[in-house]
C-alpha atoms as a PDB file:
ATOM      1  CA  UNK A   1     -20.077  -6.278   4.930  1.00  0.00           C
ATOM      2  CA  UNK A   2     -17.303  -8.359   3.602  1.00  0.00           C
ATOM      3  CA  UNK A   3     -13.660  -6.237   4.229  1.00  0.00           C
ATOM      4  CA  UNK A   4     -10.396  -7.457   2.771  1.00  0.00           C
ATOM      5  CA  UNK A   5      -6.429  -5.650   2.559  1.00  0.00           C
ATOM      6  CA  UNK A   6      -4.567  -6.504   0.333  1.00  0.00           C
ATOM      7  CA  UNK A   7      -0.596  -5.901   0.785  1.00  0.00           C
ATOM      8  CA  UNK A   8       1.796  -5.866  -2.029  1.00  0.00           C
ATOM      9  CA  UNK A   9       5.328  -6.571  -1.506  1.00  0.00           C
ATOM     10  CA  UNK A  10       7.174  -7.919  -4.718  1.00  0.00           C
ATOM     11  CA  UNK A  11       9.927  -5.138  -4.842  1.00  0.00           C
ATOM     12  CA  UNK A  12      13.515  -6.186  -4.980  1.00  0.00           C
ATOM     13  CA  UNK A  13      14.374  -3.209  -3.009  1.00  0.00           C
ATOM     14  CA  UNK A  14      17.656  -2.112  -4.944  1.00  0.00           C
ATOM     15  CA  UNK A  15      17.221   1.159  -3.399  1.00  0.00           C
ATOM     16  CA  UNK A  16      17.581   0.226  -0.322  1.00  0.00           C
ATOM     17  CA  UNK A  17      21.072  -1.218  -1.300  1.00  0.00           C
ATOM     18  CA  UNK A  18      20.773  -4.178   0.663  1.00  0.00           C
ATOM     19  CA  UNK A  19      20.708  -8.082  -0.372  1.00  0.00           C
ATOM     20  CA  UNK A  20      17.696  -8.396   1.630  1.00  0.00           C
ATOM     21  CA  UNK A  21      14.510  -7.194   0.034  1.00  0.00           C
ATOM     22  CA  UNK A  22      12.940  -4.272   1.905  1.00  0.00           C
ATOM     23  CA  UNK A  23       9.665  -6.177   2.920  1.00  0.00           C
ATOM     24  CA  UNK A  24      11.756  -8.556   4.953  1.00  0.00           C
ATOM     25  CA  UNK A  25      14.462  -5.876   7.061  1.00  0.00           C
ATOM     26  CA  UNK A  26      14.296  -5.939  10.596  1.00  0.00           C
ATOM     27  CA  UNK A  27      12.511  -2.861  12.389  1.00  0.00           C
ATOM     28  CA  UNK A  28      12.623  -2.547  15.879  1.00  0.00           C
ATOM     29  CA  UNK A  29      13.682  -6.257  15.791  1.00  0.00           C
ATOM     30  CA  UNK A  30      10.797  -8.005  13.594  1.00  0.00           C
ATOM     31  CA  UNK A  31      10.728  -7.589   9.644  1.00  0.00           C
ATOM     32  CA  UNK A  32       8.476  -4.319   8.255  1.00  0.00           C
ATOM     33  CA  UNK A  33       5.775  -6.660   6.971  1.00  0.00           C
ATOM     34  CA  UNK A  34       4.772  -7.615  10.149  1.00  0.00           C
ATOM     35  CA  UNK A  35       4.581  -4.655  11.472  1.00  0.00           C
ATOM     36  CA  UNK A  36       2.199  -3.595   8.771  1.00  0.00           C
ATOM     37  CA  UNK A  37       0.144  -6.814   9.133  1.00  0.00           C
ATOM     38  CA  UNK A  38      -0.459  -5.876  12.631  1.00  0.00           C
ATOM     39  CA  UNK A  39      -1.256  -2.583  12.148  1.00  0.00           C
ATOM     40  CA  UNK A  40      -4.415  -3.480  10.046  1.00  0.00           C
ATOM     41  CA  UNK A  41      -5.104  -6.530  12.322  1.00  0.00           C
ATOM     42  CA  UNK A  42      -5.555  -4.150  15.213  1.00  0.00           C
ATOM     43  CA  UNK A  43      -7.450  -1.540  13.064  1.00  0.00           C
ATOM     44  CA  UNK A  44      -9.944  -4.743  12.293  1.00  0.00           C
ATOM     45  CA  UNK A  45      -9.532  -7.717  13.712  1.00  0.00           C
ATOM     46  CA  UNK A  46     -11.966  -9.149  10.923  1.00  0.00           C
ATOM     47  CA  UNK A  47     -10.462  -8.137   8.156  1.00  0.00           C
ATOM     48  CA  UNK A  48      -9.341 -11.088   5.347  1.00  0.00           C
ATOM     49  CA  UNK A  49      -5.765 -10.089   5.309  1.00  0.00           C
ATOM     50  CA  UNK A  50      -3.961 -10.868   1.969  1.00  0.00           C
ATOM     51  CA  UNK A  51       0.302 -10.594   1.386  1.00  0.00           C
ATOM     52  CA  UNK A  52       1.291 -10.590  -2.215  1.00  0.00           C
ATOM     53  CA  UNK A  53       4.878 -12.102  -2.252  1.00  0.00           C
ATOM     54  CA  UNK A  54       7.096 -13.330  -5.308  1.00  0.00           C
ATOM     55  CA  UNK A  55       6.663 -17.043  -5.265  1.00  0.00           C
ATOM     56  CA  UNK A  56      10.235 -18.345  -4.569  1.00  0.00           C
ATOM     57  CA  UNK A  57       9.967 -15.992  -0.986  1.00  0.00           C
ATOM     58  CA  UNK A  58       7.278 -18.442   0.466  1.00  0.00           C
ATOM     59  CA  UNK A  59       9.298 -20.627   1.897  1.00  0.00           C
ATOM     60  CA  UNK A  60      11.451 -17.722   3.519  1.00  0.00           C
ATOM     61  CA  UNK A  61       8.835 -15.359   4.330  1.00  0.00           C
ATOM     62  CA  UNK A  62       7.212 -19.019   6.468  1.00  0.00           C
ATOM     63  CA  UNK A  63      10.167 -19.483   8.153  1.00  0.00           C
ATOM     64  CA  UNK A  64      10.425 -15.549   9.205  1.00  0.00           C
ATOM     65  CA  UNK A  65       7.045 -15.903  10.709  1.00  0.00           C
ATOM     66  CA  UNK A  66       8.183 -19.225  12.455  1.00  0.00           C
ATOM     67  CA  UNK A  67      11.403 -17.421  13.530  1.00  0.00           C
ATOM     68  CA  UNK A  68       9.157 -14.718  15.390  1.00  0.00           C
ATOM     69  CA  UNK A  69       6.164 -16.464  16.431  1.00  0.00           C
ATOM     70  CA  UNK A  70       4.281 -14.521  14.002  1.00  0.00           C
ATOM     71  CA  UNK A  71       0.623 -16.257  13.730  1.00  0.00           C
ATOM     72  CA  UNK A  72      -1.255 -13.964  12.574  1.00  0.00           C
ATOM     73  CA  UNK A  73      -4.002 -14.967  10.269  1.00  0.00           C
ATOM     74  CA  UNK A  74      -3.151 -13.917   6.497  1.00  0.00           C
ATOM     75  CA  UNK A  75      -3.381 -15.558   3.082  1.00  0.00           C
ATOM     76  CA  UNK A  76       0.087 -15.522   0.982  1.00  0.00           C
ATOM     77  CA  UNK A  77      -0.975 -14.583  -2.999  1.00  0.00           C
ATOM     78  CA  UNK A  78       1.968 -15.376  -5.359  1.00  0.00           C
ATOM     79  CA  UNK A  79       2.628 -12.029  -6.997  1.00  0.00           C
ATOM     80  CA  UNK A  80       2.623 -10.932 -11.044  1.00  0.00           C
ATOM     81  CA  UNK A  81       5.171  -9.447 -12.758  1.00  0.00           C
ATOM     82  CA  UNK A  82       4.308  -5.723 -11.827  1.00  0.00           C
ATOM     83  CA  UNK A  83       2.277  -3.956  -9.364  1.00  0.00           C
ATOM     84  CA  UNK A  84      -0.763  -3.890 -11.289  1.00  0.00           C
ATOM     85  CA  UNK A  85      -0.453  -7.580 -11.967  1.00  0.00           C
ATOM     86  CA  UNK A  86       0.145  -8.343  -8.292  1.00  0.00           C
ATOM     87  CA  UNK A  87      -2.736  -6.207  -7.341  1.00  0.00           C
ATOM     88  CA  UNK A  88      -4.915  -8.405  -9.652  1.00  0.00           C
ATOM     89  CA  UNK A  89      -3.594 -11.909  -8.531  1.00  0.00           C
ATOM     90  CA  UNK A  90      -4.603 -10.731  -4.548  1.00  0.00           C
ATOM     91  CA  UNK A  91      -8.326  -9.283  -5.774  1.00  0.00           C
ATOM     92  CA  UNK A  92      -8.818 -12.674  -7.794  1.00  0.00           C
ATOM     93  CA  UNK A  93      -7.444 -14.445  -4.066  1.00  0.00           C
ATOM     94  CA  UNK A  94     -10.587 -12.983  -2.185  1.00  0.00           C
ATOM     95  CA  UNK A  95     -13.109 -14.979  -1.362  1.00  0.00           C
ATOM     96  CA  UNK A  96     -15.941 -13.179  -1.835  1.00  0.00           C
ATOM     97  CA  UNK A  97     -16.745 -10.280  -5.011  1.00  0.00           C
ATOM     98  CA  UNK A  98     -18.933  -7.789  -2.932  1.00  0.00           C
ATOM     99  CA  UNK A  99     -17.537  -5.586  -0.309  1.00  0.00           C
ATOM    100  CA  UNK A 100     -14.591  -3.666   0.432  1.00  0.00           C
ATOM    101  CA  UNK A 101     -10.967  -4.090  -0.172  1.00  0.00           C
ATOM    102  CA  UNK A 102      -7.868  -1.676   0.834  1.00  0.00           C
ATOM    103  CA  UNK A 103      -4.731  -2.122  -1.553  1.00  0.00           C
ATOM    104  CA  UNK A 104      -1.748  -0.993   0.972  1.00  0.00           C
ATOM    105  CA  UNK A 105       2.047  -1.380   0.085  1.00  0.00           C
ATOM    106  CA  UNK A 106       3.893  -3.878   2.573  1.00  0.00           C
ATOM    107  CA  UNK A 107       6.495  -1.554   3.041  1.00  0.00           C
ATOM    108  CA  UNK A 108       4.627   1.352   4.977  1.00  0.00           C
ATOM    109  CA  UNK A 109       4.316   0.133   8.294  1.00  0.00           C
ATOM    110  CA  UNK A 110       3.328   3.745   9.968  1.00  0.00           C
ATOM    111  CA  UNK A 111      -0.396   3.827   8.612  1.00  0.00           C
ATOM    112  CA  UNK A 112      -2.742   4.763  11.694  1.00  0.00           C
ATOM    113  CA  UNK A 113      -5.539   2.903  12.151  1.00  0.00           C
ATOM    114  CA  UNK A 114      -7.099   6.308  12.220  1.00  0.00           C
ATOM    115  CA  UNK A 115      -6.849   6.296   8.329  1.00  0.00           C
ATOM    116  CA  UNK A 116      -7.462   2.357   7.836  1.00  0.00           C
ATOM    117  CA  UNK A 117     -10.468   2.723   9.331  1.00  0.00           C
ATOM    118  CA  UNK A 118     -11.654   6.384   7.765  1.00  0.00           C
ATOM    119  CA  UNK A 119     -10.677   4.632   4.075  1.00  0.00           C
ATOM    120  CA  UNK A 120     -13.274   1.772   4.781  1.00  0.00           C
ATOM    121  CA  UNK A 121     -15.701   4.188   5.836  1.00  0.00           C
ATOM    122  CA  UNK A 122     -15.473   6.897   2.812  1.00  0.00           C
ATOM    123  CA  UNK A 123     -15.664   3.723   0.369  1.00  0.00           C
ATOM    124  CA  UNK A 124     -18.607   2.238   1.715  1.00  0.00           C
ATOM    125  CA  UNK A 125     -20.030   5.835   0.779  1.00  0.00           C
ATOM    126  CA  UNK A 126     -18.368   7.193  -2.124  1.00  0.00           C
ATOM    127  CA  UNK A 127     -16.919   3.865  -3.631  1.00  0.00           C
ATOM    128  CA  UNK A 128     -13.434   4.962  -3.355  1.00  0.00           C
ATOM    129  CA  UNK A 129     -10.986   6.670  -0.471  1.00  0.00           C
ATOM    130  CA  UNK A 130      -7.380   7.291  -1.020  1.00  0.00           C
ATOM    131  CA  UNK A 131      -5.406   9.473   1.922  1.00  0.00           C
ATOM    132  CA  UNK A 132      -3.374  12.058   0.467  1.00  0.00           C
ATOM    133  CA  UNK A 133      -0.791  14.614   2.462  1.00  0.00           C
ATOM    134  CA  UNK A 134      -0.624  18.317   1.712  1.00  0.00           C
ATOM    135  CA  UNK A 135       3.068  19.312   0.466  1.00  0.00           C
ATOM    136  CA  UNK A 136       5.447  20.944   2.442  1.00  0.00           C
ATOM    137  CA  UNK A 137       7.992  22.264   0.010  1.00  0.00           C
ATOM    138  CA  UNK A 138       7.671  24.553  -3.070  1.00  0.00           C
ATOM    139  CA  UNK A 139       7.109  22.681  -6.170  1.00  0.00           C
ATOM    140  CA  UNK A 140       8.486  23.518  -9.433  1.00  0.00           C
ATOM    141  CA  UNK A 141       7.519  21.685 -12.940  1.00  0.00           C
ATOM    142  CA  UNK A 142      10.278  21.082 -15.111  1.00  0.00           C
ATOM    143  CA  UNK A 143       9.762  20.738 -18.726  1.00  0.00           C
ATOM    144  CA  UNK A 144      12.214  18.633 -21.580  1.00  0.00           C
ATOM    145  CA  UNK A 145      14.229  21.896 -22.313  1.00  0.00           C
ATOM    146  CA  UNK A 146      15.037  22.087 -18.463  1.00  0.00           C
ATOM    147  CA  UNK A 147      13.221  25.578 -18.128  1.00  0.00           C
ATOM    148  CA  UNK A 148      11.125  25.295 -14.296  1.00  0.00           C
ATOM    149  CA  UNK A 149       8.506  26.860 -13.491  1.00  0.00           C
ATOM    150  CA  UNK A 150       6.776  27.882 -10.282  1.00  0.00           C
ATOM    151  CA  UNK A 151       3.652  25.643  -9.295  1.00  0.00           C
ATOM    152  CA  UNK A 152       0.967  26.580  -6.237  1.00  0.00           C
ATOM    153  CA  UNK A 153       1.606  23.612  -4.003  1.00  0.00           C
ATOM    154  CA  UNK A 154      -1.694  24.450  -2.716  1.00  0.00           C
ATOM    155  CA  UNK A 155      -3.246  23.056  -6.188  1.00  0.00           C
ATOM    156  CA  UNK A 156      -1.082  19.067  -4.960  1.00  0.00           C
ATOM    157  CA  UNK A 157      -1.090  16.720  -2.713  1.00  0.00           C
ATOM    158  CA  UNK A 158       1.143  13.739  -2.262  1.00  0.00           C
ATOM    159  CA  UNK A 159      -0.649   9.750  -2.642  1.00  0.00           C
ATOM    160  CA  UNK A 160      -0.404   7.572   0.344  1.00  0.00           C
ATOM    161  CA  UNK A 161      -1.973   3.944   0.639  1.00  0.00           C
ATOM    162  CA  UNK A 162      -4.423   2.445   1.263  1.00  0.00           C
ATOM    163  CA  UNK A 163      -6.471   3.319  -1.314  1.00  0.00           C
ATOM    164  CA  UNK A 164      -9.883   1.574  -0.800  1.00  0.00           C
ATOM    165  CA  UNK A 165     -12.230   0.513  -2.671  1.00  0.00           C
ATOM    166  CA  UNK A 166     -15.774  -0.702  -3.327  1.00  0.00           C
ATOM    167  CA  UNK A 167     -14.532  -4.034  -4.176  1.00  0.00           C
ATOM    168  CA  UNK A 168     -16.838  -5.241  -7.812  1.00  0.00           C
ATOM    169  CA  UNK A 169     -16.187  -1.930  -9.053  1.00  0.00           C
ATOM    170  CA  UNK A 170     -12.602  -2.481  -8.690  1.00  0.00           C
ATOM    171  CA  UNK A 171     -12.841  -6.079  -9.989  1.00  0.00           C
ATOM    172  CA  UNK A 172     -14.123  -4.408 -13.327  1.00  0.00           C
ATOM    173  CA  UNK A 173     -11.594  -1.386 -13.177  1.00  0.00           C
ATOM    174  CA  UNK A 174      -8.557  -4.464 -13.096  1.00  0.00           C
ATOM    175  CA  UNK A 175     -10.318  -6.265 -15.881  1.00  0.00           C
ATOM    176  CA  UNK A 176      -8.604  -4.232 -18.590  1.00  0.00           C
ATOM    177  CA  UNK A 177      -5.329  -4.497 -20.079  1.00  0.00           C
ATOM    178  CA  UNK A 178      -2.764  -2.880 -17.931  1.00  0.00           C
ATOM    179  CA  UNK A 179      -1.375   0.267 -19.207  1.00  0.00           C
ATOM    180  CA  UNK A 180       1.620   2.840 -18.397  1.00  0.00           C
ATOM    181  CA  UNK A 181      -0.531   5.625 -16.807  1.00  0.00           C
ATOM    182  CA  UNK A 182      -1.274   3.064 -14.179  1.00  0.00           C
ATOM    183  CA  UNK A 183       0.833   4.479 -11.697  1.00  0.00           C
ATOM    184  CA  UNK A 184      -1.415   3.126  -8.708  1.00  0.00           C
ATOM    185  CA  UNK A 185      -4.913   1.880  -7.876  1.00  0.00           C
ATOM    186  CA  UNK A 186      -6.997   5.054  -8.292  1.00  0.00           C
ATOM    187  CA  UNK A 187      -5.380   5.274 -11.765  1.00  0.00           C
ATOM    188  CA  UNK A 188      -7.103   2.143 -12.671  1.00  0.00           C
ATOM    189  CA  UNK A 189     -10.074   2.927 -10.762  1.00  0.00           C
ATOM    190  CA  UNK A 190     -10.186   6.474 -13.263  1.00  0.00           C
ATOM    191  CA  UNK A 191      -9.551   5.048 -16.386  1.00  0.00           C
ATOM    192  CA  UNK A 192     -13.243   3.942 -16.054  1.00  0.00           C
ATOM    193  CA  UNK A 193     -14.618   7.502 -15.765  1.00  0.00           C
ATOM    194  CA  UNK A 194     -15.030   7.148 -12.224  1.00  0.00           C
ATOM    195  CA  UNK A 195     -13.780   9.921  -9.625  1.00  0.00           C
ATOM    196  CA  UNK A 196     -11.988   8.900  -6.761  1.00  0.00           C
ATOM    197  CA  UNK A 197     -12.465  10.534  -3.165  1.00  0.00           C
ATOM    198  CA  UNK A 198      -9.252  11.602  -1.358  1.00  0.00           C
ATOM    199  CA  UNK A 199      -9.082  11.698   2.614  1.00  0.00           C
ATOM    200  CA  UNK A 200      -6.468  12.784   5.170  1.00  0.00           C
ATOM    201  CA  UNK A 201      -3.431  10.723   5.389  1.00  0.00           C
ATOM    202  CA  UNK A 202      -1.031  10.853   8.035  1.00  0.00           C
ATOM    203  CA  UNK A 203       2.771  12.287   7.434  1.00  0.00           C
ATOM    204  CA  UNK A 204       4.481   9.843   9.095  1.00  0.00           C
ATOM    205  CA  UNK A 205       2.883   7.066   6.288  1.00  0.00           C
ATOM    206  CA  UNK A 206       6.140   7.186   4.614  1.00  0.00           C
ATOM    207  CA  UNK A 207       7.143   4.209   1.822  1.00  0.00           C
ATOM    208  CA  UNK A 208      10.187   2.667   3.042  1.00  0.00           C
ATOM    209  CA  UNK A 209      12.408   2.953  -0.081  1.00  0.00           C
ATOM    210  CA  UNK A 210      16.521   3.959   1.060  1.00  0.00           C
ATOM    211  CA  UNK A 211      18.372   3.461   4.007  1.00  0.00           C
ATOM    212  CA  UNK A 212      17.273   7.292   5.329  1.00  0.00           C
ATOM    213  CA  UNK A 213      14.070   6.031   5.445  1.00  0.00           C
ATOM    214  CA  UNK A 214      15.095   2.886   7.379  1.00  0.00           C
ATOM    215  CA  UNK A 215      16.922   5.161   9.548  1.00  0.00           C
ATOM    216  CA  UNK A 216      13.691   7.439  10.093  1.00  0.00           C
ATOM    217  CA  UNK A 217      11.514   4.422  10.508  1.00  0.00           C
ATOM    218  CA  UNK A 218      13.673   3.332  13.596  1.00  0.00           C
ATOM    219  CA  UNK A 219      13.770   6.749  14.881  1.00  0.00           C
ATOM    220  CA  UNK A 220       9.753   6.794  14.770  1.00  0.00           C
ATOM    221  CA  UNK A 221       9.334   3.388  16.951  1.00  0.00           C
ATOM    222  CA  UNK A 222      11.856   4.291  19.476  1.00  0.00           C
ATOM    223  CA  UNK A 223       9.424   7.607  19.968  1.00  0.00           C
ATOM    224  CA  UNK A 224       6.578   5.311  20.603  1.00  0.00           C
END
């Protein structure tokens, strides 16, 4: 069966508060997107690896790789001008329309291969996986009048990536017009009236987004 991952990085990273967009930082002396890249290379060696970028980073994210010997096989997809548009430009990149495709954001580097692999195999079944995390904290809702009120945490779970897919079902979910409740891929996979299986994610999957989570990323490779 044909397998593809697709891994979006077009965020500016102003959260981060650095000049340098997220995708590109050095961890544990290479930048994060490698580190991804190699963690779904080793979970599948066969696997047609595709990294959404912005355009103009090309010629930056080239000389990076050349910069670190990185020669890992991968195709570079220019990205749109949102997630779901950047999604859509890798999917239409593949070269095949059967099979299976995982959408995974550049930027979390501490997926096992545990879970890569599990997502492939739920999707193959089910037509969908996406790993989710049980919460930790108590949750309240706020509502527009600033009243809160207690919610069973029990009832939630938190959304990792990848989320993976059967991939001509998911060619026909990212045929419509992209909309605001499109918050991720099993969004657009729903708005079809198709149910979406969840699996266990690991807690240490963790979107790099500030500098504490910079800081916790380094912590977590010096501990392996």
């Amino acid at each position: 069966m044909n397998k593809a991952a697709i891994l979006v990085a077009g965020g500016k990273g102003m959260r981060m508060g650095t000049s340098l967009p997220k995708q590109y930082l050095p961890l544990a002396g290479k930048p994060v997107l490698m580190h991804t890249l190699e963690k779904f290379f080793s979970a599948d060696p066969n696997l047609h690896l595709v990294l959404v970028l912005p355009k103009d980073d090309f010629d930056y994210w080239k000389t990076l790789c050349a910069q670190h010997n990185f020669e890992l096989p991968h195709e570079l997809v220019s990205g749109g001008d949102s997630r779901f548009q950047s999604v859509k430009n890798g999917l239409m990149a593949l070269p095949f329309t059967e099979g299976l495709v995982a959408i995974h954001d550049g930027v979390r580097p501490f997926v096992t291969e545990h879970v890569i692999l599990s997502s492939f195999e739920q999707a193959a079944k089910s037509g969908s996986a996406i790993p989710v995390v049980s919460l930790k904290d108590s949750l309240r809702k706020v509502d527009a009048g600033g009243e809160s009120t207690y919610q069973e945490r029990t009832n939630f779970r938190l959304v990792q990536t990848p989320q993976t897919f059967q991939l001509k079902p998911l060619l026909q979910a990212f045929a419509v017009k992209e909309l605001e409740i499109f918050t991720d891929d099993a969004t657009v996979y729903e708005y079809q009236g198709w149910t979406v299986s969840l699996i266990e994610g690991n807690s240490e999957n963790i979107k790099l987004t500030t500098p504490e989570d910079l800081a916790f990323a380094e912590f977590l490779m010096a501990t392996r």
